[in-house]
Protein backbone atom coordinates (compact mmCIF):
# COMPACT_ATOMS: atom_id res chain seq x y z
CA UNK A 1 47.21 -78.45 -119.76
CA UNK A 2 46.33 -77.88 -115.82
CA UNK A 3 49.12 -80.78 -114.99
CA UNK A 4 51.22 -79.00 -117.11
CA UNK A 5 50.53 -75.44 -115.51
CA UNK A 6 50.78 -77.03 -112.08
CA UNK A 7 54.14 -78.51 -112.83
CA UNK A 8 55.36 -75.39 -114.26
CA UNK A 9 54.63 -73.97 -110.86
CA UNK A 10 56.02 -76.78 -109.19
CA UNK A 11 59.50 -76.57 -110.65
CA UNK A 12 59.06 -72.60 -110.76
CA UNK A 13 58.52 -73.13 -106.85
CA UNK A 14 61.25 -75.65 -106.50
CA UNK A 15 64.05 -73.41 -108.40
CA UNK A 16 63.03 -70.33 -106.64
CA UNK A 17 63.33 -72.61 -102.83
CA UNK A 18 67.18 -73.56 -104.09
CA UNK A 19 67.87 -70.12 -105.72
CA UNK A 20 66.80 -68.68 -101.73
CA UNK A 21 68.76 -72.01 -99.78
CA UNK A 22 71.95 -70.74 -102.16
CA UNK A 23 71.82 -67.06 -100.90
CA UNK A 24 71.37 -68.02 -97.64
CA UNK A 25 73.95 -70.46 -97.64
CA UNK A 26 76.06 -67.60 -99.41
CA UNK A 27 75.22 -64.73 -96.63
CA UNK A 28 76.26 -67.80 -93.90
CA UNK A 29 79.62 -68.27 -95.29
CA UNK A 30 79.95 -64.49 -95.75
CA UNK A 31 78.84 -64.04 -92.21
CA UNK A 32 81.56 -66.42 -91.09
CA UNK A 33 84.25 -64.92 -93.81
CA UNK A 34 83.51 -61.50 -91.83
CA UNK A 35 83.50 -62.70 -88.33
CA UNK A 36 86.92 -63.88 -89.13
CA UNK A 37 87.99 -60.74 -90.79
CA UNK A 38 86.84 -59.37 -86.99
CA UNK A 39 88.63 -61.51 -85.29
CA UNK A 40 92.04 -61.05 -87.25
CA UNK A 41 91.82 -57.31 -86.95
CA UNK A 42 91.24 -57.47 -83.29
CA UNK A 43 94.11 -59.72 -82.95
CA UNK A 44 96.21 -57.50 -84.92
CA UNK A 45 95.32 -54.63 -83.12
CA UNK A 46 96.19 -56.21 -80.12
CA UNK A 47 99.66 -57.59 -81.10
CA UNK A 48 100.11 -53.54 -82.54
CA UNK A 49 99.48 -52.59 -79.00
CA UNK A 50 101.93 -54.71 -77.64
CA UNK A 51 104.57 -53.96 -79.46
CA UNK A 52 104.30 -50.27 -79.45
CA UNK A 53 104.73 -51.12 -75.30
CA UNK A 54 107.42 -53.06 -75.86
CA UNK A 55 108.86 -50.30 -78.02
CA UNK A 56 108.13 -47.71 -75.38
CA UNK A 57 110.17 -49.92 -72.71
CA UNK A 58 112.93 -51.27 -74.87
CA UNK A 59 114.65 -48.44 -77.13
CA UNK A 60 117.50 -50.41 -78.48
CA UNK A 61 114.86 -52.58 -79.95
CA UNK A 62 113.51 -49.32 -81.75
CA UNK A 63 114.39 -50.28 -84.95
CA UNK A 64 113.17 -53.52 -85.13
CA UNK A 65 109.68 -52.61 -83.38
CA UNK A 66 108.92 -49.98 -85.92
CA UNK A 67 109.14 -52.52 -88.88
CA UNK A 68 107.31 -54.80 -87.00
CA UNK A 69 104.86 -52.06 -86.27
CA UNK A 70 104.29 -51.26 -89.71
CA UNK A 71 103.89 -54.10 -90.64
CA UNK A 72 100.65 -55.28 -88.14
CA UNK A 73 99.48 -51.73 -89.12
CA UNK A 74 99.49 -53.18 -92.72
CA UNK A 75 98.17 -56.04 -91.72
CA UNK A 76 95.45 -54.02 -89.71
CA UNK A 77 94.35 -52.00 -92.81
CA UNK A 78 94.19 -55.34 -94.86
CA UNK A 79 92.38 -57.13 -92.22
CA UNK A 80 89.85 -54.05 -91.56
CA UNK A 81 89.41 -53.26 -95.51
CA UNK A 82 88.63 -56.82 -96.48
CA UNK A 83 86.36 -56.86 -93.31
CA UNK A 84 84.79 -53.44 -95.23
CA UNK A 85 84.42 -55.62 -97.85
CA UNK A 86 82.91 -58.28 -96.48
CA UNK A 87 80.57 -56.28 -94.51
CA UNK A 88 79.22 -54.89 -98.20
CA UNK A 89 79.27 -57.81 -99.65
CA UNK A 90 77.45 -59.14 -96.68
CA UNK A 91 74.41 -56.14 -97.06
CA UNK A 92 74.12 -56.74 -100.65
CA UNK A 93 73.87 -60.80 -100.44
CA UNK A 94 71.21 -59.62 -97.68
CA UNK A 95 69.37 -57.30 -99.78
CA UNK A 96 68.98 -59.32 -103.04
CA UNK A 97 67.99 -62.31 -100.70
CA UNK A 98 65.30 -60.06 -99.36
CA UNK A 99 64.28 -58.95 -102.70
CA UNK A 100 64.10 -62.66 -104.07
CA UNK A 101 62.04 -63.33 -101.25
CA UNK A 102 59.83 -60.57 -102.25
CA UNK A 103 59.88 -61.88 -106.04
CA UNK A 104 58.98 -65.78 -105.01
CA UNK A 105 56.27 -64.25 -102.57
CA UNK A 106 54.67 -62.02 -105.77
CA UNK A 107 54.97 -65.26 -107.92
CA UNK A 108 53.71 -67.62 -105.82
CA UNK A 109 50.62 -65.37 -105.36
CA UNK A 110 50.02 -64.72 -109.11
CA UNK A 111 50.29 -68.33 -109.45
CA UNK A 112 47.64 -68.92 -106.76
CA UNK A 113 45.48 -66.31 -108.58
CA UNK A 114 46.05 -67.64 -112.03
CA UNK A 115 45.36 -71.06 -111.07
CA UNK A 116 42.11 -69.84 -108.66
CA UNK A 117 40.87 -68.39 -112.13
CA UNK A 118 41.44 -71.36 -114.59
CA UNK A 119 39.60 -73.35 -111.46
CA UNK A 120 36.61 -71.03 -111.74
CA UNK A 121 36.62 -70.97 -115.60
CA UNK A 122 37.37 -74.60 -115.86
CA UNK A 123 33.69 -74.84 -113.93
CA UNK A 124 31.94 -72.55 -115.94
């Protein structure tokens, strides 16, 4: 029965260890999915800056720069909403990692405890 309580704890242990390398590896691709978000937007931004210059310099091109304009701006509010998104999804992944952490670090210690008490009964 104390093999079988200490392999219980064992694979307990083990599933916990892959459930916490899974959210990690989940907030590092998030991480990576919102750095690019970052680095979209800023590039968007700055092609919407150059192209409100060009349309400052060229006015037959008005037309043209406008559409193109609204577009990036699109693109901008896209870009910066998904990286919104990302951010949140980022802070939540974050969040239930730490309170898994805080889960595995309670079990693990009522395991100790538990098995620290069958050792002291099993001696009595």
């Amino acid at each position: 029965m104390r093999k079988k309580h200490e392999q219980d704890q064992k694979e307990l242990l083990q599933e916990a260890d892959a459930k916490m390398n899974g959210l990690r590896e989940e907030v590092i691709l998030r991480e990576k999915e919102l750095d690019k978000h970052k680095r979209d937007a800023r590039m968007t931004r700055e092609e919407l800056v150059a192209i409100q210059e060009q349309l400052k310099s060229d006015q037959s091109a008005a037309i043209d720069a406008d559409e193109k304009v609204l577009q990036l701006t699109e693109q901008l509010s896209s870009a910066e909403q998904a990286s919104t998104k990302v951010t949140k999804e980022v802070e939540n992944l974050r969040t239930d990692y730490k309170s898994f952490k805080e889960r595995v670090g309670t079990s693990k210690e009522s395991f100790k405890q538990a098995a620290e008490r069958k050792m002291v009964s099993a001696k009595r």
